[in-house]
N, C-alpha and C. Protein backbone atom coordinates (compact mmCIF):
# COMPACT_ATOMS: atom_id res chain seq x y z
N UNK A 1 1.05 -5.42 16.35
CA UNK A 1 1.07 -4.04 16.80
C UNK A 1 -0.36 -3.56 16.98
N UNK A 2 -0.12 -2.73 18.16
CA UNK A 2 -1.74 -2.01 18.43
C UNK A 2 -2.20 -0.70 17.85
N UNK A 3 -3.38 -0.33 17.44
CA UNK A 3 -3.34 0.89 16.96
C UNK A 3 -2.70 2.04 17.41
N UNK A 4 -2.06 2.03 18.47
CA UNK A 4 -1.55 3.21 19.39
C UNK A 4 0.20 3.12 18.74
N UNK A 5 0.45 1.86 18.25
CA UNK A 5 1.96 1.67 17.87
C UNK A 5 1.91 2.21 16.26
N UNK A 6 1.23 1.61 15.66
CA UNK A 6 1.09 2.05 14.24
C UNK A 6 0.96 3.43 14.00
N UNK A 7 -0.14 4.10 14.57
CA UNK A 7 -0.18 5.39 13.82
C UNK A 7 1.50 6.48 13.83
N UNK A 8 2.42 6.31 14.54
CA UNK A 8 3.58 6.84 14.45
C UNK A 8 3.93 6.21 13.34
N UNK A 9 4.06 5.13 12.97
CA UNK A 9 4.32 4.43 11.88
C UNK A 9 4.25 4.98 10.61
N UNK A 10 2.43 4.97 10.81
CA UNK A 10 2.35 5.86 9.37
C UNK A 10 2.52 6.84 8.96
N UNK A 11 2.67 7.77 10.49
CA UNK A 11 3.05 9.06 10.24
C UNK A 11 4.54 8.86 9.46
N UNK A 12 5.67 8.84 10.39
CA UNK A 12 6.49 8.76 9.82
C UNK A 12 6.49 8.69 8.06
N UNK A 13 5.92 7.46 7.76
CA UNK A 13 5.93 6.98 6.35
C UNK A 13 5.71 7.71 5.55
N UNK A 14 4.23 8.27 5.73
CA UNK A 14 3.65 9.95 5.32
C UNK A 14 4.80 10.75 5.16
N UNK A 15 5.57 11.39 6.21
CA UNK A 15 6.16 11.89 6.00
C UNK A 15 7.70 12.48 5.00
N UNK A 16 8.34 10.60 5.48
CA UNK A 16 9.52 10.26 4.28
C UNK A 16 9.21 10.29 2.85
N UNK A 17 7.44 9.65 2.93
CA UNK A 17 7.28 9.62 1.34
C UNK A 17 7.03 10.90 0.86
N UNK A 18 6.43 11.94 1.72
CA UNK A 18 6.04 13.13 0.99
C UNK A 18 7.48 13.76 0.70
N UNK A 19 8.66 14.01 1.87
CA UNK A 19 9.43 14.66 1.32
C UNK A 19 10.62 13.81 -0.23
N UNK A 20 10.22 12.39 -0.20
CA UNK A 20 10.82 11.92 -1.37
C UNK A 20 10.17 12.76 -2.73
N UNK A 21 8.65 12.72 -2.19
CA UNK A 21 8.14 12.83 -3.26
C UNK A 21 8.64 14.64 -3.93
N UNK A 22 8.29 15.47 -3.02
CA UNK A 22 9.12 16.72 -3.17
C UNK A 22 10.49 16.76 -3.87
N UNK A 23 11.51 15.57 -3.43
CA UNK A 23 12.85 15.86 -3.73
C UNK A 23 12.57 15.58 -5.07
N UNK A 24 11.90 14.22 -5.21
CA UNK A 24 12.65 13.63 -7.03
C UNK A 24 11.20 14.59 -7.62
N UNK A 25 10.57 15.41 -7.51
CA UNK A 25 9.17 16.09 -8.12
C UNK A 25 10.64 17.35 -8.77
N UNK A 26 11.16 18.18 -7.53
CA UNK A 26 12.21 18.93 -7.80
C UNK A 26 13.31 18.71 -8.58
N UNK A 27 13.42 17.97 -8.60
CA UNK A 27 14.64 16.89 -9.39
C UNK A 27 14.46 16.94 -10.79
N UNK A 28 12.91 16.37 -11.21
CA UNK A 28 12.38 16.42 -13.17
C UNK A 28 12.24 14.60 -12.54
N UNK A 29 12.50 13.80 -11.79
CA UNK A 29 12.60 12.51 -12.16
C UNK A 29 10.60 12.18 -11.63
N UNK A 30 10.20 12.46 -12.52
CA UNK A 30 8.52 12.40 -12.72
C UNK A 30 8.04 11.09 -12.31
N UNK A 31 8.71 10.13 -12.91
CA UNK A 31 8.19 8.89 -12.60
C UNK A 31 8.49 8.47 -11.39
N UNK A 32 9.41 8.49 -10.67
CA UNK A 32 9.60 8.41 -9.46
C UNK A 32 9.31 9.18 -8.32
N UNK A 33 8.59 10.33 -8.82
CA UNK A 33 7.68 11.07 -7.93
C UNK A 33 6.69 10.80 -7.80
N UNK A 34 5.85 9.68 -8.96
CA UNK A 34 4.75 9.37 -8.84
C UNK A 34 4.12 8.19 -8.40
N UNK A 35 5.49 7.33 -8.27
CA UNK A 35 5.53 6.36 -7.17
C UNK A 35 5.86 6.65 -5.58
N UNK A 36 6.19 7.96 -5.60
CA UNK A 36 6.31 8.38 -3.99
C UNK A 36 4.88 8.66 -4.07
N UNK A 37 4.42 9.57 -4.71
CA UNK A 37 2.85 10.10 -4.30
C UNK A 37 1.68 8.98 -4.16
N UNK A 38 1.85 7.68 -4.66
CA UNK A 38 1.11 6.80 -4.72
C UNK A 38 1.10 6.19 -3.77
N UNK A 39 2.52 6.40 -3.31
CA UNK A 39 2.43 5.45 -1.36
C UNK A 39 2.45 6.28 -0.50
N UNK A 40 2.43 7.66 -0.68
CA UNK A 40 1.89 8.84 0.07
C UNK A 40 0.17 8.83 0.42
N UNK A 41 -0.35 8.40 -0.95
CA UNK A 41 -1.61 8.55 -0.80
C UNK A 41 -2.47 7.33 -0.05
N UNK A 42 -1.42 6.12 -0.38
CA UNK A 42 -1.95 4.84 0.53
C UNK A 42 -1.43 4.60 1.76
N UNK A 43 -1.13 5.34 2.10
CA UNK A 43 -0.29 5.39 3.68
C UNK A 43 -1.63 6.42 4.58
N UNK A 44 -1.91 7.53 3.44
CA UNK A 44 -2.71 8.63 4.15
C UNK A 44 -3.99 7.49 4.39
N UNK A 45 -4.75 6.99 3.45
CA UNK A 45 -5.65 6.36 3.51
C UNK A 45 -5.75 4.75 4.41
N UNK A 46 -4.80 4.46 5.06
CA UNK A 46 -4.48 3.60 5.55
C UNK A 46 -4.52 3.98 7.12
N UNK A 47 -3.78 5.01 7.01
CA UNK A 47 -3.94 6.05 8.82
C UNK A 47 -5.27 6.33 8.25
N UNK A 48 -6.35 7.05 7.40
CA UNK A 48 -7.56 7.09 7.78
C UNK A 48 -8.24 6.11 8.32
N UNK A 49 -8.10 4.72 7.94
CA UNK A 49 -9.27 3.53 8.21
C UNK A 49 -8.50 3.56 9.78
N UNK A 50 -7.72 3.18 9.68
CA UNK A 50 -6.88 3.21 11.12
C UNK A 50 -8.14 3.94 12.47
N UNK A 51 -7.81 5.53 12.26
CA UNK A 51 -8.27 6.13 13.21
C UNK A 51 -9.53 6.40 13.03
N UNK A 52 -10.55 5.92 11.96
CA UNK A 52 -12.16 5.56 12.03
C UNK A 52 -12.42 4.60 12.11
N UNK A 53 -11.59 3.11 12.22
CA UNK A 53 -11.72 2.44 13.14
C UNK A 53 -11.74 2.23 14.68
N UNK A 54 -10.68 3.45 15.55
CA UNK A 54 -10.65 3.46 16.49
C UNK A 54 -11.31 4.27 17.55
């Protein structure tokens, strides 16, 4: 895939993970919010190198 295919990608991903992370944060299930936020945060940082690479 080319950078032009991916970044929807990660958006998306960004996105599902943030609102997981919202639901089970709302929920009390802590630990599993903090595995959403952790692939929230490596998804964000992943679309960064992405588009300062390009």
């Amino acid at each position: 895939m080319n950078e032009q295919q991916l970044r929807p990608v990660y958006l998306a991903g960004i996105g599902i993970s943030a609102y997981a992370l919202w639901y089970f944060a709302s929920a009390g299930s802590n630990l599993v919010a903090v595995a959403f936020g952790l692939v929230t945060a490596f998804l964000v940082v992943r679309l960064r190198l992405l588009v300062a690479n390009s």
